[in-house]
C-alpha atoms as a PDB file:
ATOM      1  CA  UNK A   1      -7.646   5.587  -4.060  1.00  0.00           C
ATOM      2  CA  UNK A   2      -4.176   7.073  -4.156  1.00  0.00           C
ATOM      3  CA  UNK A   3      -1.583   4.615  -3.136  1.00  0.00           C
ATOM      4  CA  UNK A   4       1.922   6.173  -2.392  1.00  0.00           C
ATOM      5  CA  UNK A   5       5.004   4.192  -2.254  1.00  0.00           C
ATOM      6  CA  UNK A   6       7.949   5.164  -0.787  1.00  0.00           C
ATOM      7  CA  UNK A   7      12.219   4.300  -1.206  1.00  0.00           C
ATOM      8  CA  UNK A   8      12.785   1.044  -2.532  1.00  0.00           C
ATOM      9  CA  UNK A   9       9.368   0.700  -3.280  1.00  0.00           C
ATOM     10  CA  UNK A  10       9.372   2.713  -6.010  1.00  0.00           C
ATOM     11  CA  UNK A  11      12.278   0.981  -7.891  1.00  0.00           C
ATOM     12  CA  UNK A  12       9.836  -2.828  -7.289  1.00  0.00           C
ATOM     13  CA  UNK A  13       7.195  -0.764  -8.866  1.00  0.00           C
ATOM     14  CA  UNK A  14       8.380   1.445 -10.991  1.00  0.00           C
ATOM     15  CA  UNK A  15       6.454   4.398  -9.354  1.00  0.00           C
ATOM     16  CA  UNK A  16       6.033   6.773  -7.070  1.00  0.00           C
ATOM     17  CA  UNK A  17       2.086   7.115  -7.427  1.00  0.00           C
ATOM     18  CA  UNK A  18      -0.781   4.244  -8.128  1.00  0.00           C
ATOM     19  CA  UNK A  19      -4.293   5.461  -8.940  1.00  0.00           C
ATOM     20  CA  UNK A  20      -6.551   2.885  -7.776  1.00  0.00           C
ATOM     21  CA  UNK A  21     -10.258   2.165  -8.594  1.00  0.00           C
ATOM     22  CA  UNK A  22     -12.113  -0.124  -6.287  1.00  0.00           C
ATOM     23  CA  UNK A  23     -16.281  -0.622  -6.106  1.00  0.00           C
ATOM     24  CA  UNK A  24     -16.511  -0.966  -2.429  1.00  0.00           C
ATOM     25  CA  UNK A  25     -14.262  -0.617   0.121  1.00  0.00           C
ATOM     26  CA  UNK A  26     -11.660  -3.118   0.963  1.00  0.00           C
ATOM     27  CA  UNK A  27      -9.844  -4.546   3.557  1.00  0.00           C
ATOM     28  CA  UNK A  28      -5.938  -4.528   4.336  1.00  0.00           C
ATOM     29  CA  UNK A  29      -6.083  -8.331   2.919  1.00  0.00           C
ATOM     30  CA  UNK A  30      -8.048  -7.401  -0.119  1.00  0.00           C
ATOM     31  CA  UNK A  31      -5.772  -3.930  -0.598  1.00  0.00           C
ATOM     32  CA  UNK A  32      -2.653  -6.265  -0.232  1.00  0.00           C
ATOM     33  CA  UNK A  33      -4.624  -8.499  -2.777  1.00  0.00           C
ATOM     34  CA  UNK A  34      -4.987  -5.977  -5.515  1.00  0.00           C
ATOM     35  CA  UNK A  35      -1.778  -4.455  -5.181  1.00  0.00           C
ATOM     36  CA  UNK A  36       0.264  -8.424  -5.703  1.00  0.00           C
ATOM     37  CA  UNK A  37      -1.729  -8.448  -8.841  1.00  0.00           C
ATOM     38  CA  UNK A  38      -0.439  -5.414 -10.266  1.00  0.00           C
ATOM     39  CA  UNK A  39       3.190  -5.572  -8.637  1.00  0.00           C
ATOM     40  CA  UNK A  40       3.720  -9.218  -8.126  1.00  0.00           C
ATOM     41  CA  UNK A  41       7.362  -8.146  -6.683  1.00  0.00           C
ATOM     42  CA  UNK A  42       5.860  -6.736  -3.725  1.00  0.00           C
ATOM     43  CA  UNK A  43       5.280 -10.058  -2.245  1.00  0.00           C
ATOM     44  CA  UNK A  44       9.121 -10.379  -1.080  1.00  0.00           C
ATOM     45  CA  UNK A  45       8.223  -7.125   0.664  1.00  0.00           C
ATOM     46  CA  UNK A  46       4.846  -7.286   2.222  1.00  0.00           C
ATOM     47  CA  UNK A  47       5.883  -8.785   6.150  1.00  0.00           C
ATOM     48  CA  UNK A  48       8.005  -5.819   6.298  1.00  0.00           C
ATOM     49  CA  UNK A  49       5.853  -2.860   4.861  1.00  0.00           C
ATOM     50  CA  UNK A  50       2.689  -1.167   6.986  1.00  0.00           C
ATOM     51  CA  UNK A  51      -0.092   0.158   5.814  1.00  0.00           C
ATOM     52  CA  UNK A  52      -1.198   4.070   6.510  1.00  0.00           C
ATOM     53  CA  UNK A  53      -4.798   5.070   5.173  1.00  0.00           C
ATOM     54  CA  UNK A  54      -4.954   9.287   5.295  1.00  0.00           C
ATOM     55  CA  UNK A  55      -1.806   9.545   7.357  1.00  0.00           C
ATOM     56  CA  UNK A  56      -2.109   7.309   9.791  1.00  0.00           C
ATOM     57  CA  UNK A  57      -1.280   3.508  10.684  1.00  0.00           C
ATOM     58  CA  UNK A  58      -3.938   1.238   9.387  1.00  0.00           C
ATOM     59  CA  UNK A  59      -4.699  -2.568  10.981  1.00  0.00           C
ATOM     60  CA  UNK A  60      -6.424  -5.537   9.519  1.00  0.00           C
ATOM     61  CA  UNK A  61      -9.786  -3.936  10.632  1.00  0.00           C
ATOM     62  CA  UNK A  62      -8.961  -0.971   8.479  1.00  0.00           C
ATOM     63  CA  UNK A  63     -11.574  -0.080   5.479  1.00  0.00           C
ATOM     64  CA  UNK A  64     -10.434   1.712   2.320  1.00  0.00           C
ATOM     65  CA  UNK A  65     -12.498   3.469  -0.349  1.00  0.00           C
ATOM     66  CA  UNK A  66     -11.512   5.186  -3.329  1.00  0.00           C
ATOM     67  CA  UNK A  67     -10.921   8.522  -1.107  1.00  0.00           C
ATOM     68  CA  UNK A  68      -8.146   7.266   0.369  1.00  0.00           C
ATOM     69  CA  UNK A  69      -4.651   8.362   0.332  1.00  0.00           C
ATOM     70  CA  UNK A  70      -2.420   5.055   1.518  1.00  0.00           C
ATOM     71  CA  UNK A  71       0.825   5.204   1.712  1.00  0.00           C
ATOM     72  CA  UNK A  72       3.190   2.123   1.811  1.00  0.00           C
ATOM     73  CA  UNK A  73       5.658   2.076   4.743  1.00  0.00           C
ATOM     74  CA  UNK A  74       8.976   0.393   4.369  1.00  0.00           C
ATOM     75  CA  UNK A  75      10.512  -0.448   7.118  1.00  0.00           C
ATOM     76  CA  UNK A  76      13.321   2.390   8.667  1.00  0.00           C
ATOM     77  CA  UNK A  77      16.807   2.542   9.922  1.00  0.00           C
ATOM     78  CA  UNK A  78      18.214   4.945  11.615  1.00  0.00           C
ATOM     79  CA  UNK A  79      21.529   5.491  12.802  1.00  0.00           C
END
C-alpha cells in the first residue's frame, strides 16, 4: 500500500511517501490504526483529514489492500 500525504502532513511525518505492508485488507479504523502507530502526531490531525483509496473518497466501509494508493486529505481553503 502506498500512502501519500499531502501539505502539512508531510512536515508531522516527515514524508511525502509511506510504503505500507498489511496481510489482509483493512478498514478505515484499522488504516487510521496503523498509521497513529507509526506517526503518533497524526492524531491532532485525524477529525480533519479524509481518506481517498485509488483517487477517490473512501468511507468507513472502505477496504484497503496492499494495491492501494491512499492519499491523505487535509482539509482546504480557498480564497
Amino acid at each position: 500500500m502506498r500512502v501519500l500525504f499531502f501539505t502539512q502532513l508531510k512536515d508531522v511525518t516527515g514524508c511525502e511517501v509511506l510504503e505500507l505492508s498489511s496481510p489482509s485488507p483493512k478498514n478505515a479504523q484499522q488504516l487510521w490504526e496503523m498509521l497513529l502507530r507509526k506517526f503518533p502526531a497524526l492524531s491532532g490531525h485525524q477529525k480533519t483529514i479524509r481518506l481517498a483509496r485509488n483517487w477517490e473518497y473512501a468511507d468507513s466501509e472502505t477496504q484497503f489492500t496492499d494495491n492501494d494508493e491512499v492519499a491523505l486529505i487535509p482539509p482546504v481553503s480557498g480564497g
